[in-house]
Protein backbone atom coordinates (compact mmCIF):
# COMPACT_ATOMS: atom_id res chain seq x y z
CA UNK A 1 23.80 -17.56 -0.67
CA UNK A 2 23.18 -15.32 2.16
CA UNK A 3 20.02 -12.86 1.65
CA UNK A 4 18.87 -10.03 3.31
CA UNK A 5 15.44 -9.21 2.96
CA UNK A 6 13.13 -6.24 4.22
CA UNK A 7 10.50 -3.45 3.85
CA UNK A 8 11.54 0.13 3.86
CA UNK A 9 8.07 0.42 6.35
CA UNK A 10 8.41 0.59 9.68
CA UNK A 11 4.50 -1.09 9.86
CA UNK A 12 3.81 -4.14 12.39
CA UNK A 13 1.31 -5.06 9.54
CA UNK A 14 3.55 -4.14 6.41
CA UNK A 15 2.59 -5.87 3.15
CA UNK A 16 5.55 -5.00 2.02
CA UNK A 17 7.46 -7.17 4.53
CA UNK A 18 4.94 -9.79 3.28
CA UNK A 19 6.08 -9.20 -0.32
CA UNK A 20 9.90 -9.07 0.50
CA UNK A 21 9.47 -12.36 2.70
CA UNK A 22 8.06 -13.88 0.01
CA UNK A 23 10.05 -12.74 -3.02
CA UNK A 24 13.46 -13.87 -0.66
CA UNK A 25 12.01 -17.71 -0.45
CA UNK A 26 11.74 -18.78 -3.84
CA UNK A 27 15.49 -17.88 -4.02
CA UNK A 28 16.76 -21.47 -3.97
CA UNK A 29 19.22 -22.54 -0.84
CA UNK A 30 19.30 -19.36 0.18
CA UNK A 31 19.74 -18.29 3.75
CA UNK A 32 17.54 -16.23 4.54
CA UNK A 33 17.22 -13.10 7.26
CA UNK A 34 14.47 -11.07 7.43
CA UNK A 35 15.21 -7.52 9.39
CA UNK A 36 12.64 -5.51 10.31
CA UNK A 37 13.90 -1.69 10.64
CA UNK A 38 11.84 -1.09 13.47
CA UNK A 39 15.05 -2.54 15.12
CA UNK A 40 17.28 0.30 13.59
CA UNK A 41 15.16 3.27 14.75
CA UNK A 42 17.34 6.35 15.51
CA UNK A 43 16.91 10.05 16.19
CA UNK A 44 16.00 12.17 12.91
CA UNK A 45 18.92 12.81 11.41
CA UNK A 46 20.32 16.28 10.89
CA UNK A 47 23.54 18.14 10.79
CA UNK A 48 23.58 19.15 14.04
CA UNK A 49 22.46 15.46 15.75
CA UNK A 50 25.46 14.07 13.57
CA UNK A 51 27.65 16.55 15.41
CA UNK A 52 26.29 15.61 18.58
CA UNK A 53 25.92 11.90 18.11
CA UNK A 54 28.87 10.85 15.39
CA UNK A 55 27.33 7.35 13.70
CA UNK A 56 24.71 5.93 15.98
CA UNK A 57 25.83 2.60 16.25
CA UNK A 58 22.72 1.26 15.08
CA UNK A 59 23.56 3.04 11.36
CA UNK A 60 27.09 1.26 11.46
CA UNK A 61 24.97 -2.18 12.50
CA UNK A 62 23.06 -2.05 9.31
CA UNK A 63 25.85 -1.03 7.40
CA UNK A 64 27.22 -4.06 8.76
CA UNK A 65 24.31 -6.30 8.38
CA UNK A 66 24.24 -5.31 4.13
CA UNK A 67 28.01 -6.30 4.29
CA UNK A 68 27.49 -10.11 4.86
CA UNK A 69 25.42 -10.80 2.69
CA UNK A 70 25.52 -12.05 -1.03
CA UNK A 71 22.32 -10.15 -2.12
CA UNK A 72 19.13 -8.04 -0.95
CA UNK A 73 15.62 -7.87 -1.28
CA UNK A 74 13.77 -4.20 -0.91
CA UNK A 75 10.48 -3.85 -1.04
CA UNK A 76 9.15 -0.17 -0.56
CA UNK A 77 6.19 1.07 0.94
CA UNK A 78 4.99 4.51 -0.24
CA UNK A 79 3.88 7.76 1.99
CA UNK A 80 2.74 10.47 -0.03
CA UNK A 81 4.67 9.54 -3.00
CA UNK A 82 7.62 9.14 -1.48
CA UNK A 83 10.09 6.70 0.96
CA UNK A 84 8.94 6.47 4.49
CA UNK A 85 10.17 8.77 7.08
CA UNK A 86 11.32 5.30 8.86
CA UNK A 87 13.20 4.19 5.92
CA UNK A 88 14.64 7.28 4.68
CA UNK A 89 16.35 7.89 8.33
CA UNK A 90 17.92 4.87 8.26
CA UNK A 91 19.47 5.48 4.82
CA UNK A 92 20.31 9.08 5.69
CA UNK A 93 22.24 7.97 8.61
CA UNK A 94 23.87 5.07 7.31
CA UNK A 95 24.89 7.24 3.90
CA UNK A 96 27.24 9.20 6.28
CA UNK A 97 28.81 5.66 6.96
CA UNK A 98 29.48 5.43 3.66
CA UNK A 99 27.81 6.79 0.10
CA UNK A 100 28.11 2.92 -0.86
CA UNK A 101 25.07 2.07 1.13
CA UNK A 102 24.50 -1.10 -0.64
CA UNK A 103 28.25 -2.45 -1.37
CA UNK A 104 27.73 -3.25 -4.67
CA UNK A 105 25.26 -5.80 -3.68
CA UNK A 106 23.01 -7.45 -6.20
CA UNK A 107 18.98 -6.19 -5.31
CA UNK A 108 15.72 -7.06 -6.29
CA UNK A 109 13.65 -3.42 -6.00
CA UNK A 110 10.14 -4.10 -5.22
CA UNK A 111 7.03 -2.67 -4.02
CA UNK A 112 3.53 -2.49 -2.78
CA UNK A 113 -0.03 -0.91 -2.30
CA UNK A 114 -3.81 -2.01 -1.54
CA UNK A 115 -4.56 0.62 -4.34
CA UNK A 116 -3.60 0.12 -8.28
CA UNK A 117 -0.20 2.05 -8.52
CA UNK A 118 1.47 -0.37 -6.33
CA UNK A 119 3.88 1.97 -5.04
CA UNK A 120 5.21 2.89 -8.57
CA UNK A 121 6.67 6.38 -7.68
CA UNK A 122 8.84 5.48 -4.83
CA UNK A 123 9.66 2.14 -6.27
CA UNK A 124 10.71 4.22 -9.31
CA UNK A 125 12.63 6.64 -7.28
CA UNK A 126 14.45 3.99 -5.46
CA UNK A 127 15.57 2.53 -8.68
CA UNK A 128 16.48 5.39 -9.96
CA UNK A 129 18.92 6.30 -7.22
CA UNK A 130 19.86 3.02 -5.75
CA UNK A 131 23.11 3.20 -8.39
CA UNK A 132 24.47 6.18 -7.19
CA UNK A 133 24.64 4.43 -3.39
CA UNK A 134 26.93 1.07 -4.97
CA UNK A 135 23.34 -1.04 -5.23
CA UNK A 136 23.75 -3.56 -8.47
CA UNK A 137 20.01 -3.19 -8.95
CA UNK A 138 19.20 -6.60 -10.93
CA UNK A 139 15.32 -5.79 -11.02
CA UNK A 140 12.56 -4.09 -9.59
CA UNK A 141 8.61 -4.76 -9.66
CA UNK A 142 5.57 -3.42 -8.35
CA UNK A 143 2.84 -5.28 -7.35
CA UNK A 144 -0.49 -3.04 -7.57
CA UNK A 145 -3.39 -3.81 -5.44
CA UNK A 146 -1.66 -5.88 -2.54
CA UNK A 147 -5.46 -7.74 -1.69
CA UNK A 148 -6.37 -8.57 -5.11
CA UNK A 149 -2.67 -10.49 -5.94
CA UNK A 150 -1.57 -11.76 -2.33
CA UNK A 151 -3.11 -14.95 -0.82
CA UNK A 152 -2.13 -13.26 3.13
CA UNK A 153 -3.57 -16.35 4.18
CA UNK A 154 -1.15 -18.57 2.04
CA UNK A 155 1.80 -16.11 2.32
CA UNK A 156 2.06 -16.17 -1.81
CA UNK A 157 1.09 -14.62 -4.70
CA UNK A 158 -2.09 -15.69 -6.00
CA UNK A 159 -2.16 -13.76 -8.93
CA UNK A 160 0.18 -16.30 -11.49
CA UNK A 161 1.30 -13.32 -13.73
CA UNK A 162 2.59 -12.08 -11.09
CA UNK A 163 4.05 -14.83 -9.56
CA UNK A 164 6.01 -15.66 -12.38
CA UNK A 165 7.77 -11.63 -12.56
CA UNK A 166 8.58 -12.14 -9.43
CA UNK A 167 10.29 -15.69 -9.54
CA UNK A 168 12.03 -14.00 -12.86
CA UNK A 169 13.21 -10.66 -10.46
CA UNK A 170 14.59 -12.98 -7.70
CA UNK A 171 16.25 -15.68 -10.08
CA UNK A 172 18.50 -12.38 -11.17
CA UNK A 173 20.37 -12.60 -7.48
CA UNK A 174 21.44 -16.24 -8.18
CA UNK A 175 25.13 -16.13 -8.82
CA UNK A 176 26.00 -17.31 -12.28
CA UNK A 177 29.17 -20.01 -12.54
């Protein structure tokens, strides 16, 4: 099984890429990538720059990238209550790709914070929408107060309740014979 797994954050420090890193290695045998979005970064996107520009080719990379694999692993960051301005550009271009952002892929929605909501709204959002862009969302979970739950040190969850939703979330993108 290939999986792709990343933070909508564009953050050199994102606990969210932590959390999707993590969540994508207790899938058993998979093969794992981990993109970083930074690596997609394009102008803002608008009406007239899509005149001017067509699809960056960076948009139709991603686009791409989602197609090979066999699943994917979100984990959203929250600004204000909503996607980041990093994240959301990347979607909005790639959308004019294709509305079937996510090719029917199976996806495990999560998200982070250091406070208590862990992200909720925008992790709610996401889910919420994913469906209407072809994403088979198989679950979603957010983790509330990054600190208190995530041995950074270890790379894992220390916090076992936890641990065990998100081994649950992620054993939802192993194919079923």
């Amino acid at each position: 099984m290939k999986l792709l797994a990343f933070a909508a954050s564009n953050s050199s420090a994102s606990i969210n890429k932590q959390l999707a890193t993590y969540a994508a290695s207790l899938v058993e045998g998979a093969e794992i990538e981990v993109l970083d979005i930074n690596d997609y970064e394009m102008p803002i996107f608008s009406q007239d720059r899509e005149n001017e520009l067509g699809q960056p080719e960076l948009a139709q990379q991603f686009f791409a990238k989602i197609g090979s694999v066999d699943g994917i692993i979100i984990s959203f960051a929250e600004h204000n209550g909503s996607y980041t301005a990093a994240y959301k550009n990347l979607f909005d271009w790639t959308s004019r790709i294709d509305m079937k952002v996510f090719q029917n892929k199976p996806m495990v929605l999560l998200a982070t914070s250091p406070g208590p909501g862990g992200a909720a709204t925008v992790l709610a959002a996401a889910s919420g929408s994913a469906p209407y862009f072809a994403a088979d969302v198989k679950a979603s979970l957010s983790v509330p107060s990054f600190y208190d739950n995530f041995d950074i040190e270890a790379g894992k969850m220390r916090n076992e309740e936890l641990n065990q939703q998100l081994r649950d979330a992620v054993f939802k993108l192993q194919p079923t014979s």
